[in-house]
C-alpha atoms as a PDB file:
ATOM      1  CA  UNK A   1       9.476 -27.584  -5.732  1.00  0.00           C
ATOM      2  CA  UNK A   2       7.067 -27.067  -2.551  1.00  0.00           C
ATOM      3  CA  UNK A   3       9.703 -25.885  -0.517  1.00  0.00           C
ATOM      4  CA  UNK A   4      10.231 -22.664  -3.069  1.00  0.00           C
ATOM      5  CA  UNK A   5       6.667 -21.382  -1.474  1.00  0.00           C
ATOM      6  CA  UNK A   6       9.020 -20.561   1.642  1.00  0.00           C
ATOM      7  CA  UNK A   7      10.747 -17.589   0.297  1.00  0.00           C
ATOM      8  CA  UNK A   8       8.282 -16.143  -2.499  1.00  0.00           C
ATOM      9  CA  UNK A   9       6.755 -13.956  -1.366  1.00  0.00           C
ATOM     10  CA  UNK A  10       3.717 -11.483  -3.288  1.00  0.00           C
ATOM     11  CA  UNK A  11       5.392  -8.352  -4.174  1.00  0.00           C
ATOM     12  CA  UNK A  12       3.250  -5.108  -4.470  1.00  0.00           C
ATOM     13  CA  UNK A  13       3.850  -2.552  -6.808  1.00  0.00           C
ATOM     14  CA  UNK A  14       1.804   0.514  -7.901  1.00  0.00           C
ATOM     15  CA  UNK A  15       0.067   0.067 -10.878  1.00  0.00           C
ATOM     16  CA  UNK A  16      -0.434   3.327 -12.391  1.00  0.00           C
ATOM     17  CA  UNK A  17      -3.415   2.510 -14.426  1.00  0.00           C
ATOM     18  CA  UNK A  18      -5.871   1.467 -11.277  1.00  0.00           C
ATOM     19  CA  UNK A  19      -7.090   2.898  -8.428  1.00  0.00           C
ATOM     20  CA  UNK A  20      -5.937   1.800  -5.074  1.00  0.00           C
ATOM     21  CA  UNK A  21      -8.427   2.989  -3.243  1.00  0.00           C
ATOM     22  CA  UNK A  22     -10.193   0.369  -0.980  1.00  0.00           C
ATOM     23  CA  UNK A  23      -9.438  -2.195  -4.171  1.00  0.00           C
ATOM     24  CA  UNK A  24      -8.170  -5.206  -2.966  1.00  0.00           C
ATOM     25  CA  UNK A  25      -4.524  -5.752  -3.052  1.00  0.00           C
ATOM     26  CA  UNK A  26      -3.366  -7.524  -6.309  1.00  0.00           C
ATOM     27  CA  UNK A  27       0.515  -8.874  -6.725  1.00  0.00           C
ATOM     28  CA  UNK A  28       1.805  -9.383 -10.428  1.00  0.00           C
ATOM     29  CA  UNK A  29       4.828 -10.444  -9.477  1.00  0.00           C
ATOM     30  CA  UNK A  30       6.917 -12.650  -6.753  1.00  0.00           C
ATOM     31  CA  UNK A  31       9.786 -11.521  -4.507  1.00  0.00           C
ATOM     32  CA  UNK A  32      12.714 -14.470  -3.823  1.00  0.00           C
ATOM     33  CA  UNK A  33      13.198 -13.357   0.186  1.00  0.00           C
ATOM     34  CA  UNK A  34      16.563 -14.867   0.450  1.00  0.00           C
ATOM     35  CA  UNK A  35      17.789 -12.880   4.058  1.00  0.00           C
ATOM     36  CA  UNK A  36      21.246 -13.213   5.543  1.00  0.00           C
ATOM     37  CA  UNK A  37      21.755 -16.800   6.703  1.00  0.00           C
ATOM     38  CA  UNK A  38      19.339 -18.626   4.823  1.00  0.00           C
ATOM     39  CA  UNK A  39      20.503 -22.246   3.829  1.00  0.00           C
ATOM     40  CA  UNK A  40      19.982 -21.936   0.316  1.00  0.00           C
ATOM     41  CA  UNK A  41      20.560 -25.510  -0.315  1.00  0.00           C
ATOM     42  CA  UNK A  42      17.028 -26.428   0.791  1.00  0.00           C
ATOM     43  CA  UNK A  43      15.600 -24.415  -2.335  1.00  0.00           C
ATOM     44  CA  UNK A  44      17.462 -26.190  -5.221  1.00  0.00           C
ATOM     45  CA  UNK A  45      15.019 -24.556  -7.784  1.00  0.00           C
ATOM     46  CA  UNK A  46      15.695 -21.104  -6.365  1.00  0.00           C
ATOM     47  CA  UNK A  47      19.190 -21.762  -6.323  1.00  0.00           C
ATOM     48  CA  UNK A  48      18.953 -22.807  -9.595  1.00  0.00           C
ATOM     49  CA  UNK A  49      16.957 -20.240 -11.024  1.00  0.00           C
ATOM     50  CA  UNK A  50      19.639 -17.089  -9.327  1.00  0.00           C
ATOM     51  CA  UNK A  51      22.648 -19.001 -10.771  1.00  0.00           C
ATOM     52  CA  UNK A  52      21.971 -17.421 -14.280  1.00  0.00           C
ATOM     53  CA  UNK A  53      22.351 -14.479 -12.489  1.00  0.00           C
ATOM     54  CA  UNK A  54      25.431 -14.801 -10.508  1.00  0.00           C
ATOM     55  CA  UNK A  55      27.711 -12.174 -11.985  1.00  0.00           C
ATOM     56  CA  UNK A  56      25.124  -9.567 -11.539  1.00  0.00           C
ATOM     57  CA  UNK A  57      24.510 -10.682  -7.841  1.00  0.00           C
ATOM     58  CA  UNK A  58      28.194 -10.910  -6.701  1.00  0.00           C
ATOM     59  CA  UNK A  59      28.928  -8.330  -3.903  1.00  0.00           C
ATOM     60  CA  UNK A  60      31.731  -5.911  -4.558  1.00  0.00           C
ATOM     61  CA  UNK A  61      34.898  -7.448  -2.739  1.00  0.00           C
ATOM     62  CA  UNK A  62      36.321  -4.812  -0.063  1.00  0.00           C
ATOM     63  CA  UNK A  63      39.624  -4.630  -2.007  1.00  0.00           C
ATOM     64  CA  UNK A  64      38.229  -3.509  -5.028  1.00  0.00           C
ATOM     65  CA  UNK A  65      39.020  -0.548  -7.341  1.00  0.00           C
ATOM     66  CA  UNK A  66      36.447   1.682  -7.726  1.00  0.00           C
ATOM     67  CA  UNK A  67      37.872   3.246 -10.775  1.00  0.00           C
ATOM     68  CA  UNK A  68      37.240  -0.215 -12.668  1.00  0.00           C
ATOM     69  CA  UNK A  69      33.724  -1.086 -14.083  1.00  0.00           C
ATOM     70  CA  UNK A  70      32.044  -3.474 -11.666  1.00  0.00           C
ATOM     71  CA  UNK A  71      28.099  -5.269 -12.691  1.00  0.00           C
ATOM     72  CA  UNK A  72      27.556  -6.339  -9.383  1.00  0.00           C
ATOM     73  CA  UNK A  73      26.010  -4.979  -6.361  1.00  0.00           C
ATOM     74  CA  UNK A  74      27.278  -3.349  -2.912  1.00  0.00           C
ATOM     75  CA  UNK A  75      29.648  -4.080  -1.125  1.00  0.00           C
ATOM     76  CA  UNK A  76      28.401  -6.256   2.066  1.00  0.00           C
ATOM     77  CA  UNK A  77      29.182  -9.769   4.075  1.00  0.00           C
ATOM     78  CA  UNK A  78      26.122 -10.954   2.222  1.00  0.00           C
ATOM     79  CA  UNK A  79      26.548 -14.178  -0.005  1.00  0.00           C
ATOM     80  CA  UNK A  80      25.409 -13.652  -3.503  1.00  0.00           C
ATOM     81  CA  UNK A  81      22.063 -15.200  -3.193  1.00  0.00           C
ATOM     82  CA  UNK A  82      21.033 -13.298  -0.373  1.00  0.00           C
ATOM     83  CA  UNK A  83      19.334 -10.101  -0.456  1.00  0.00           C
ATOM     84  CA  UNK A  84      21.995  -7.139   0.276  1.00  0.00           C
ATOM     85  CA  UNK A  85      20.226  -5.414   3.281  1.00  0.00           C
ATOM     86  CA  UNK A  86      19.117  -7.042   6.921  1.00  0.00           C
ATOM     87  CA  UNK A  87      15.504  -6.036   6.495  1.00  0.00           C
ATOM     88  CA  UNK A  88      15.055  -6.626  10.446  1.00  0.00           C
ATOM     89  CA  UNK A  89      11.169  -5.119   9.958  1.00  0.00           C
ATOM     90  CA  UNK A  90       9.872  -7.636   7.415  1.00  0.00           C
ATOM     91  CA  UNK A  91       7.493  -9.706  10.169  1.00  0.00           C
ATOM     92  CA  UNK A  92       5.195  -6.317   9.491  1.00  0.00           C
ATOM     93  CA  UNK A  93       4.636  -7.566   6.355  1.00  0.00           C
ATOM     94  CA  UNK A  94       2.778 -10.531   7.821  1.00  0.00           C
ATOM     95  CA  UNK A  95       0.546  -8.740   9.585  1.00  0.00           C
ATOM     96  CA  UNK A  96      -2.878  -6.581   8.633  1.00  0.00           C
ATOM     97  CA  UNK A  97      -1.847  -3.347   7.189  1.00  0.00           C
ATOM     98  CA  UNK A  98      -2.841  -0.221   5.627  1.00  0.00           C
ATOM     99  CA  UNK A  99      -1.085   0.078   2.566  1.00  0.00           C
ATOM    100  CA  UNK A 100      -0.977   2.906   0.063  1.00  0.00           C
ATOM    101  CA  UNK A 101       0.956   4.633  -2.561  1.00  0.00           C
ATOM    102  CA  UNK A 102       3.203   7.349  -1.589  1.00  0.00           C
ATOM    103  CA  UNK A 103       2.150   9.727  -4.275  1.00  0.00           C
ATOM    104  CA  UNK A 104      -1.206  10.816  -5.471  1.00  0.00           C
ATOM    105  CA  UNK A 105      -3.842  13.821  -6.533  1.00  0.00           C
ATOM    106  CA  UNK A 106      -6.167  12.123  -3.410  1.00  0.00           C
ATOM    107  CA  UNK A 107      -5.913   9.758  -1.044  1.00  0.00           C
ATOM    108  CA  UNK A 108      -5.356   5.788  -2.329  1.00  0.00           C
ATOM    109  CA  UNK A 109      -5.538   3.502   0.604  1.00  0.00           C
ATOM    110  CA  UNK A 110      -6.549  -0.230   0.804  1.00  0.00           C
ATOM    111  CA  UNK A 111      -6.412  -2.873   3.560  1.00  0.00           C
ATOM    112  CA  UNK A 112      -4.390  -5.837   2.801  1.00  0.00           C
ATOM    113  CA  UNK A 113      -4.590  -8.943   4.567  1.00  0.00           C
ATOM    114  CA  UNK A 114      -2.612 -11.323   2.202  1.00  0.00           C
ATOM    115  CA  UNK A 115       0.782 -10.440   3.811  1.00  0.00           C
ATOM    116  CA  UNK A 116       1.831  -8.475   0.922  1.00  0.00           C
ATOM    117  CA  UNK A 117       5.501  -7.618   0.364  1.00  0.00           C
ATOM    118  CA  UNK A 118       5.578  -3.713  -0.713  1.00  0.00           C
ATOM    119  CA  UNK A 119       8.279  -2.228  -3.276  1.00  0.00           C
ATOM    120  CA  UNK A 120       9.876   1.152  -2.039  1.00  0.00           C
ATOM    121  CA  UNK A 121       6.573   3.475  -3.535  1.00  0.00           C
ATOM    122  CA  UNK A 122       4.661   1.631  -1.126  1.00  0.00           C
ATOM    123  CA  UNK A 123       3.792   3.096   2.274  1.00  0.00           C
ATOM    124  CA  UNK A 124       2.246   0.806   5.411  1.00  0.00           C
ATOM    125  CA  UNK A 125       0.563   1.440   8.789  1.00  0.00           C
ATOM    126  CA  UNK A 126       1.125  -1.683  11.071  1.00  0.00           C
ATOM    127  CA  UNK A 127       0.503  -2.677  14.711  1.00  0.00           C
ATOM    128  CA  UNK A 128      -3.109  -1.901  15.390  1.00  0.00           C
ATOM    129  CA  UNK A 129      -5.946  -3.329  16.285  1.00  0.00           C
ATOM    130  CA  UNK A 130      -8.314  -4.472  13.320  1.00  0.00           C
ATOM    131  CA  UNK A 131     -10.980  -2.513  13.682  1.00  0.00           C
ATOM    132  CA  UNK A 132      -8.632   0.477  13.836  1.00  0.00           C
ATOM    133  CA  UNK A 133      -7.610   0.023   9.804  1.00  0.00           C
ATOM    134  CA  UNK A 134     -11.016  -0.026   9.146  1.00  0.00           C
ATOM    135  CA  UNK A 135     -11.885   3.500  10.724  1.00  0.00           C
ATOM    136  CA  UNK A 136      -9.180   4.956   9.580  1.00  0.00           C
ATOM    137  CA  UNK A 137      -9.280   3.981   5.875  1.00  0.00           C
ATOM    138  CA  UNK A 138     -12.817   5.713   6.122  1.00  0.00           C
ATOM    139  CA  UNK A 139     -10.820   8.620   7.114  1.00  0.00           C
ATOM    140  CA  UNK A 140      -8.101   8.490   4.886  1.00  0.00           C
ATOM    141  CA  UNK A 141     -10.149   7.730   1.811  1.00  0.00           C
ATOM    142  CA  UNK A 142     -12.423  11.024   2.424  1.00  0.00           C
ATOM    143  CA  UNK A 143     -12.343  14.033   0.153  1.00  0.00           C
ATOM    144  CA  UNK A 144     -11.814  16.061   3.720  1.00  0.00           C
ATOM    145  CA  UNK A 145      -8.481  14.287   4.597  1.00  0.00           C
ATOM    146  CA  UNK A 146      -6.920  14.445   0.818  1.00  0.00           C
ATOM    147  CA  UNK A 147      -8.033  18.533   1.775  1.00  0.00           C
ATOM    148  CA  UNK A 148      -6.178  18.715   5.140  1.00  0.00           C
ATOM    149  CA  UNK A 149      -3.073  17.189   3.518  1.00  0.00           C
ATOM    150  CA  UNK A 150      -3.100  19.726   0.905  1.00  0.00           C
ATOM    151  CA  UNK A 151      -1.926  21.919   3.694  1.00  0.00           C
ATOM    152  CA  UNK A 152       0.544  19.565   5.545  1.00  0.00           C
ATOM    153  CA  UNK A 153       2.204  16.919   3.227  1.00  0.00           C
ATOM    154  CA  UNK A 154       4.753  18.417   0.808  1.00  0.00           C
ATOM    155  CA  UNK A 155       4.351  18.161  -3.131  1.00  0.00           C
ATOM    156  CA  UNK A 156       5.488  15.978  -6.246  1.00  0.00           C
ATOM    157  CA  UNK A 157       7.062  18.109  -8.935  1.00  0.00           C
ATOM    158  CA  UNK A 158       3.467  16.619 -11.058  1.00  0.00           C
ATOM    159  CA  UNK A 159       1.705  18.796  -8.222  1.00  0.00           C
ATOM    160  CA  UNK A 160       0.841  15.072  -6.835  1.00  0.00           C
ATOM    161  CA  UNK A 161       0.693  15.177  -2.674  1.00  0.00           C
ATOM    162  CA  UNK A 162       3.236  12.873  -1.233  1.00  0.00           C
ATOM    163  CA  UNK A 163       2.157  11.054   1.789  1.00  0.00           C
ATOM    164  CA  UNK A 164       5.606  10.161   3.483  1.00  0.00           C
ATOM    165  CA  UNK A 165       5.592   9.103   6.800  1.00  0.00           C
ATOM    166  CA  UNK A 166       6.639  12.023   8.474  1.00  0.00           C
ATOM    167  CA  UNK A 167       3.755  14.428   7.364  1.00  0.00           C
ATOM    168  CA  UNK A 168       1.250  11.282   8.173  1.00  0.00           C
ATOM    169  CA  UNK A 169       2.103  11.910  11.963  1.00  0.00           C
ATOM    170  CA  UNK A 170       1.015  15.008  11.800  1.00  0.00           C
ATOM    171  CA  UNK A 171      -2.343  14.608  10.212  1.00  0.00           C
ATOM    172  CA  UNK A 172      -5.666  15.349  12.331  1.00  0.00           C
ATOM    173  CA  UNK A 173      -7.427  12.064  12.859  1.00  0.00           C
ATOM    174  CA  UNK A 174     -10.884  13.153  14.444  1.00  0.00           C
ATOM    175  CA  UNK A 175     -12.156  10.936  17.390  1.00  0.00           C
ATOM    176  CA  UNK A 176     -15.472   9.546  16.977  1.00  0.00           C
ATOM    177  CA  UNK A 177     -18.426   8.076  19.679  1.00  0.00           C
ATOM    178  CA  UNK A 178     -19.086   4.356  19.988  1.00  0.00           C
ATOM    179  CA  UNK A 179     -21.893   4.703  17.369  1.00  0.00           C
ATOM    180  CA  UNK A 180     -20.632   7.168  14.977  1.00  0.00           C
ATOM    181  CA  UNK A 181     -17.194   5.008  15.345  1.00  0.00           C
ATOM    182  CA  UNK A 182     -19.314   1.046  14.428  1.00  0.00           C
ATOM    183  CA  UNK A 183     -20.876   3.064  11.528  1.00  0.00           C
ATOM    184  CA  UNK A 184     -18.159   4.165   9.715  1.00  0.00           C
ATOM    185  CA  UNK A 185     -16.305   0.724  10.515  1.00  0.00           C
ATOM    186  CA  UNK A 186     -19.720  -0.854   9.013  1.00  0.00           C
ATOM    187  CA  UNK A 187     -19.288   1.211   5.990  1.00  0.00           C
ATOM    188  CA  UNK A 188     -15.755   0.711   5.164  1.00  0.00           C
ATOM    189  CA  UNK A 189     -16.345  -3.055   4.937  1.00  0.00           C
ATOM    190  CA  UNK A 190     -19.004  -2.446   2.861  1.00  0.00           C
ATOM    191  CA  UNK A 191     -16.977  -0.442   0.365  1.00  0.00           C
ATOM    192  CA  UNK A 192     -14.326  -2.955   0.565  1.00  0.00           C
ATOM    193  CA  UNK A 193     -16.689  -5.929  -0.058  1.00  0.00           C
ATOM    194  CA  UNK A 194     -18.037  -3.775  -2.867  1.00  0.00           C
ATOM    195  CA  UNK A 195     -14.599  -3.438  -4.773  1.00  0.00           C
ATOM    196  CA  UNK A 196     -13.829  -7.043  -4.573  1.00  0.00           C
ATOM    197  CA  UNK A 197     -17.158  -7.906  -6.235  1.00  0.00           C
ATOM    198  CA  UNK A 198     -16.468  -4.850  -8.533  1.00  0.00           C
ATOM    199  CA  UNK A 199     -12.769  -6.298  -9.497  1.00  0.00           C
ATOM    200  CA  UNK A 200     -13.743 -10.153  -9.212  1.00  0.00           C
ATOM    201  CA  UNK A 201     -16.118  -9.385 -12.508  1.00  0.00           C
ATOM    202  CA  UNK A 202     -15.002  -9.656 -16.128  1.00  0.00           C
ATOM    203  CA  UNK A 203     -15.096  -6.534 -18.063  1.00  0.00           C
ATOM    204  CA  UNK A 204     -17.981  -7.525 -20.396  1.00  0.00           C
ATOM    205  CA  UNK A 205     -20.104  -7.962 -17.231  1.00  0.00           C
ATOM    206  CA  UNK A 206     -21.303  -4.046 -17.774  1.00  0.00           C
ATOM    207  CA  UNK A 207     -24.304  -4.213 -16.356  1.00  0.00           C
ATOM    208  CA  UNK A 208     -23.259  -5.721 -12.963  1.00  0.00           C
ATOM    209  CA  UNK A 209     -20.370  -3.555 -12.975  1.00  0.00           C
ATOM    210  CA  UNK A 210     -22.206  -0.062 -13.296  1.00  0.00           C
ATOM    211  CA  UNK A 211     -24.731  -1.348 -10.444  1.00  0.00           C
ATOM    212  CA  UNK A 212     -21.688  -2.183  -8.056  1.00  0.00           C
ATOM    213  CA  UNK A 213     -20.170   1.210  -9.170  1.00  0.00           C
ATOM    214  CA  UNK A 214     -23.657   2.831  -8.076  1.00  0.00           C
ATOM    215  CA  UNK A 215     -23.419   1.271  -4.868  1.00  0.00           C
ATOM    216  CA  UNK A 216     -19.683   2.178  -4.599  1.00  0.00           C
ATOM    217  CA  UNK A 217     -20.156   6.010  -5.407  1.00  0.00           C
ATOM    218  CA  UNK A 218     -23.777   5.811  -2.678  1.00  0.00           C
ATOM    219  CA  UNK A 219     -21.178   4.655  -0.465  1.00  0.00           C
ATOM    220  CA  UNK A 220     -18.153   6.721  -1.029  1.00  0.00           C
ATOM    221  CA  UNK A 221     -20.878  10.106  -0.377  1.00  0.00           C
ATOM    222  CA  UNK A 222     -22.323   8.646   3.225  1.00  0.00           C
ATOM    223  CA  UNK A 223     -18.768   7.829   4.147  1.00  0.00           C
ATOM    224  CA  UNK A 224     -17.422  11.312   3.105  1.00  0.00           C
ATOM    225  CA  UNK A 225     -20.238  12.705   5.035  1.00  0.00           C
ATOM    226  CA  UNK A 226     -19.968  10.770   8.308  1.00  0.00           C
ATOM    227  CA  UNK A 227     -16.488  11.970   8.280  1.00  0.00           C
ATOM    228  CA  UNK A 228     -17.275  15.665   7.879  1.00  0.00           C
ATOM    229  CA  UNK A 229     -19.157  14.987  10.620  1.00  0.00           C
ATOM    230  CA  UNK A 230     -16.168  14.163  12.652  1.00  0.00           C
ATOM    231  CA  UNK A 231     -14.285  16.773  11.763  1.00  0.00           C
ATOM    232  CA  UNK A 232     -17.317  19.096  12.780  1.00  0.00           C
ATOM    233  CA  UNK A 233     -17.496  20.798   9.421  1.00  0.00           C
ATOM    234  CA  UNK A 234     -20.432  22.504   8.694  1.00  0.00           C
ATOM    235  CA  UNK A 235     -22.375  21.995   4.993  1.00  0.00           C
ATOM    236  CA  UNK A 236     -21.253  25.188   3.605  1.00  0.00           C
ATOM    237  CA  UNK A 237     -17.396  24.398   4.689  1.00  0.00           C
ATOM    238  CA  UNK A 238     -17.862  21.055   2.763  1.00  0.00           C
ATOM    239  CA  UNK A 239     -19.220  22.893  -0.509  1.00  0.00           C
ATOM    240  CA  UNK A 240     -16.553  25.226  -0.336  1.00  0.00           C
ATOM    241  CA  UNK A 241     -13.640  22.681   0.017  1.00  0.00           C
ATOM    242  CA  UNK A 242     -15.633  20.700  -2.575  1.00  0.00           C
ATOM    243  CA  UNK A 243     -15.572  23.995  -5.049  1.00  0.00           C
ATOM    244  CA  UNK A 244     -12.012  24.900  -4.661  1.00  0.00           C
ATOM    245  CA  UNK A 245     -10.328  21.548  -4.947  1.00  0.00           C
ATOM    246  CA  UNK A 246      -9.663  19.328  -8.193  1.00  0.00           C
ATOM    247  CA  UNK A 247      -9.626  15.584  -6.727  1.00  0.00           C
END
């Protein structure tokens, strides 16, 4: 049914095995958006498809025992084929966005522009300017910024740095001229335009693969060291930091 395309939505998840860094956004699965209200009578197939599922989706009546077994979910004024919570902030998953996994040995952020939905190991930046994502992926993709957060953002029992939202506010983003600004912007598209071509080709491709991995790696080095320029670090502090830290 057409109509179904209104409420499923592409639903992000982390996929342990890749990279998210600068690779383009990928969903394996879809998320039924059903929010409070919703007249689920216009998506028969939907409806259709959750009624299978009823028991499991009932809310816990107000009245009931807790002492007794329930298979449900929460208690809540929701109907059973809505989703539980409000979710009042969803429109920022229409918009451009930085997204990136909370947990990682470095940095692992990507632009998405598909209106993604993200699962809860999923972070976002929202409400900027275009050009802004694109700077500051550049920044938060360098070996420099993984090395400042060593010493802000708080740990994962793995030893994995966790990037929750409260220790990204207080992470140094260094200002930048006009030109040393448009360069790094032009070189972030560039390494974004290479990791679609990288991911768009079939694993027997080798050869065009290892060139576009060339070109990726030429690319990572002058962004890391534009950005070292930023942050005024001299070439000795950059082999030091390099030396000491196990990306």
């Amino acid at each position: 049914d057409p109509n179904s395309a209104d409420i499923l939505k592409p639903y992000l998840t982390v996929d342990k095995r890749k990279e998210m860094r600068y690779a383009p956004p990928v969903a394996k699965k879809y998320l039924i958006f059903a929010r409070r209200g919703i007249d689920i009578e216009k998506y028969p197939v939907i409806y259709a498809h959750l009624q299978q599922y009823k028991d499991n989706l009932m809310p816990k009546p107000l009245d009931y025992d807790d002492n007794l077994e329930w298979h449900g979910r929460k208690r809540g004024t929701y109907q059973w084929y809505e989703i539980q919570d409000i979710t009042a902030y969803y429109p920022q998953f229409h918009t451009p966005k930085i997204v990136y996994p909370e947990v990682g040995k470095r940095g692992q952020f990507t632009l998405d522009l598909d209106n993604h939905y993200l699962n809860a190991t999923l972070f976002m930046i929202t409400g900027l300017p275009l050009d802004e994502y694109y700077y500051l992926l550049g920044v938060f993709n360098s070996t420099w910024f993984t090395h400042i957060s060593r010493h802000v953002v708080c740990r994962a029992l793995s030893g994995s740095l966790r990037w929750k939202a409260q220790y990204m506010r207080k992470m140094p983003i260094p200002h930048a001229t006009p030109q040393q600004r448009e360069k790094l912007i032009a070189l972030v598209k560039t390494q974004l335009e290479l990791h679609a071509k990288y991911e768009a080709l079939h694993i027997t491709d080798s050869n065009r693969r290892s060139d576009i991995r060339d070109n990726i790696e030429q690319t990572d080095r002058a962004i890391d060291n534009l950005v070292a320029e930023l942050y005024g670090l001299t070439k000795q502090e950059m082999m030091v930091i390099i030396n000491t830290s196990s990306l």
